[in-house]
N, C-alpha and C. Protein backbone atom coordinates (compact mmCIF):
# COMPACT_ATOMS: atom_id res chain seq x y z
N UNK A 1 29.66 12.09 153.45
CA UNK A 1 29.20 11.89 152.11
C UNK A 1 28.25 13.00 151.68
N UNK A 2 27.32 13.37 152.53
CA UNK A 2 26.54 14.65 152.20
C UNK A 2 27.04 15.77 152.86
N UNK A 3 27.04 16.63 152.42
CA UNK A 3 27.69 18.13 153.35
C UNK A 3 26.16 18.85 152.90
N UNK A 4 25.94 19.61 154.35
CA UNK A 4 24.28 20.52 154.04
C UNK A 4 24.72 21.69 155.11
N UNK A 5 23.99 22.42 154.67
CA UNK A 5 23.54 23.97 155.04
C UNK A 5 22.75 24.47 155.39
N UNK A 6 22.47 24.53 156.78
CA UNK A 6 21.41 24.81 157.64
C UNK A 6 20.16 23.53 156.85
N UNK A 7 20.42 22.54 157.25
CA UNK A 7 19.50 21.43 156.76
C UNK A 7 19.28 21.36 155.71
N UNK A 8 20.22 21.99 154.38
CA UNK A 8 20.15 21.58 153.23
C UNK A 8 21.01 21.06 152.58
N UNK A 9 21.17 19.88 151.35
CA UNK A 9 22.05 19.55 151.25
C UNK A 9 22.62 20.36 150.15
N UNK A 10 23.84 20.23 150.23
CA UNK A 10 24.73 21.27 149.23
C UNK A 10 25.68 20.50 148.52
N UNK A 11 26.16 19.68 148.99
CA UNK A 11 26.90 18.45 148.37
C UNK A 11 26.67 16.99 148.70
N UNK A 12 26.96 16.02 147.84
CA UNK A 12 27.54 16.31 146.72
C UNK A 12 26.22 16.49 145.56
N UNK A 13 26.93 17.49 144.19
CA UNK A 13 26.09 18.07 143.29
C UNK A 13 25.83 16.92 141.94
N UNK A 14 27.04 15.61 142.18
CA UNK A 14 26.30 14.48 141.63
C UNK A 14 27.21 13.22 142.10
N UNK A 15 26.86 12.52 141.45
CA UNK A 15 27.12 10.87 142.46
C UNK A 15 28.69 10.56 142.26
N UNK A 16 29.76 11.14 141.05
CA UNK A 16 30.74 10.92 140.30
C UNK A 16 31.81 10.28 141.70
N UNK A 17 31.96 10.46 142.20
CA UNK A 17 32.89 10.56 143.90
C UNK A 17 32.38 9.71 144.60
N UNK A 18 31.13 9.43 144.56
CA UNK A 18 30.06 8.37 146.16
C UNK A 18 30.59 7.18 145.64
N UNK A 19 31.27 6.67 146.38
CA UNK A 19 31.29 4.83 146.48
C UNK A 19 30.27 4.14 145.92
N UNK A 20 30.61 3.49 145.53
CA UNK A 20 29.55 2.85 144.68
C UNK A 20 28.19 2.04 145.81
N UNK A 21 28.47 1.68 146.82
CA UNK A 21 27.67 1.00 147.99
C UNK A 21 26.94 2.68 148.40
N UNK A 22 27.21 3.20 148.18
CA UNK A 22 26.56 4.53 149.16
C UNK A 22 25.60 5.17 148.30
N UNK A 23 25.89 5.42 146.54
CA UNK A 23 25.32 5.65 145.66
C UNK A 23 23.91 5.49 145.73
N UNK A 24 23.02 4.58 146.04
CA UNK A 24 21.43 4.71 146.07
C UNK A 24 20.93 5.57 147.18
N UNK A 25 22.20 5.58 148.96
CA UNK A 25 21.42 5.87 149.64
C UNK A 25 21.62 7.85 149.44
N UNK A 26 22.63 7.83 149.25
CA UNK A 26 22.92 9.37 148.93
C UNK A 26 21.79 9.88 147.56
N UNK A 27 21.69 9.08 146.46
CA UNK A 27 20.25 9.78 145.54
C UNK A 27 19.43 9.27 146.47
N UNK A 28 18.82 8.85 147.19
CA UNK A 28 17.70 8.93 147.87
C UNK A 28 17.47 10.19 148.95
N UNK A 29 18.30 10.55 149.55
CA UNK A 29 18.53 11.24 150.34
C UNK A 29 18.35 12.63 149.65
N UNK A 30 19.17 12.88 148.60
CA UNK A 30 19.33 14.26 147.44
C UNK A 30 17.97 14.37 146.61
N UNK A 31 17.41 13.59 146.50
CA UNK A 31 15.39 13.50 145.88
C UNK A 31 14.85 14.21 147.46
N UNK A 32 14.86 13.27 148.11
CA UNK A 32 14.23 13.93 149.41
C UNK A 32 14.28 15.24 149.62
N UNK A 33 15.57 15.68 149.96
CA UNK A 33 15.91 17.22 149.82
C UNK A 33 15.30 17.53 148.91
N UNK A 34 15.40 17.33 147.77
CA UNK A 34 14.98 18.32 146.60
C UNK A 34 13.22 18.74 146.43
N UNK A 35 12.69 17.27 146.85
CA UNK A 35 11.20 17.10 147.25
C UNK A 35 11.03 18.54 148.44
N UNK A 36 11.60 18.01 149.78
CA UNK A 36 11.52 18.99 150.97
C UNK A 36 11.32 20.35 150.63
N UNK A 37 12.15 20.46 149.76
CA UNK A 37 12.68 22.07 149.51
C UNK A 37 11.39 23.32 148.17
N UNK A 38 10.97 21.89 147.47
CA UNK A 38 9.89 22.27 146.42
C UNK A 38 8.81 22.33 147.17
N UNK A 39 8.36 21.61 148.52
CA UNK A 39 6.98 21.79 148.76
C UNK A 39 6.74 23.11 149.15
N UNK A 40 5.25 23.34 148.57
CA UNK A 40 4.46 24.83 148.56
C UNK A 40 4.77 25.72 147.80
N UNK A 41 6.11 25.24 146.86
CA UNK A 41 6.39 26.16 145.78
C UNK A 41 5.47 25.93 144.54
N UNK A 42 4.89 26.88 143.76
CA UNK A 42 3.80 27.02 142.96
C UNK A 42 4.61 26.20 141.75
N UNK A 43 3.65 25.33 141.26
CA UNK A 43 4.70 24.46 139.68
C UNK A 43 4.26 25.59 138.45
């Protein structure tokens, strides 16, 4: 359900495809990443 790249996720780029049961845990997962990836970057 997620495909990542060297520990990032790269897919999927939105929920349109995720089963509907998998749907919260995959956006939870894709926030996380996105969180992970912003820390220490200047806002």
């Amino acid at each position: 359900m997620l495909r990542t790249r060297d520990g990032v996720i790269v897919a999927p780029s939105d929920l349109s495809h995720t089963p509907g049961w998998a749907k919260p845990i995959v956006a939870a997962a894709i926030k996380v990443d996105a969180r992970k990836r912003n820390q220490g970057k200047p806002r």
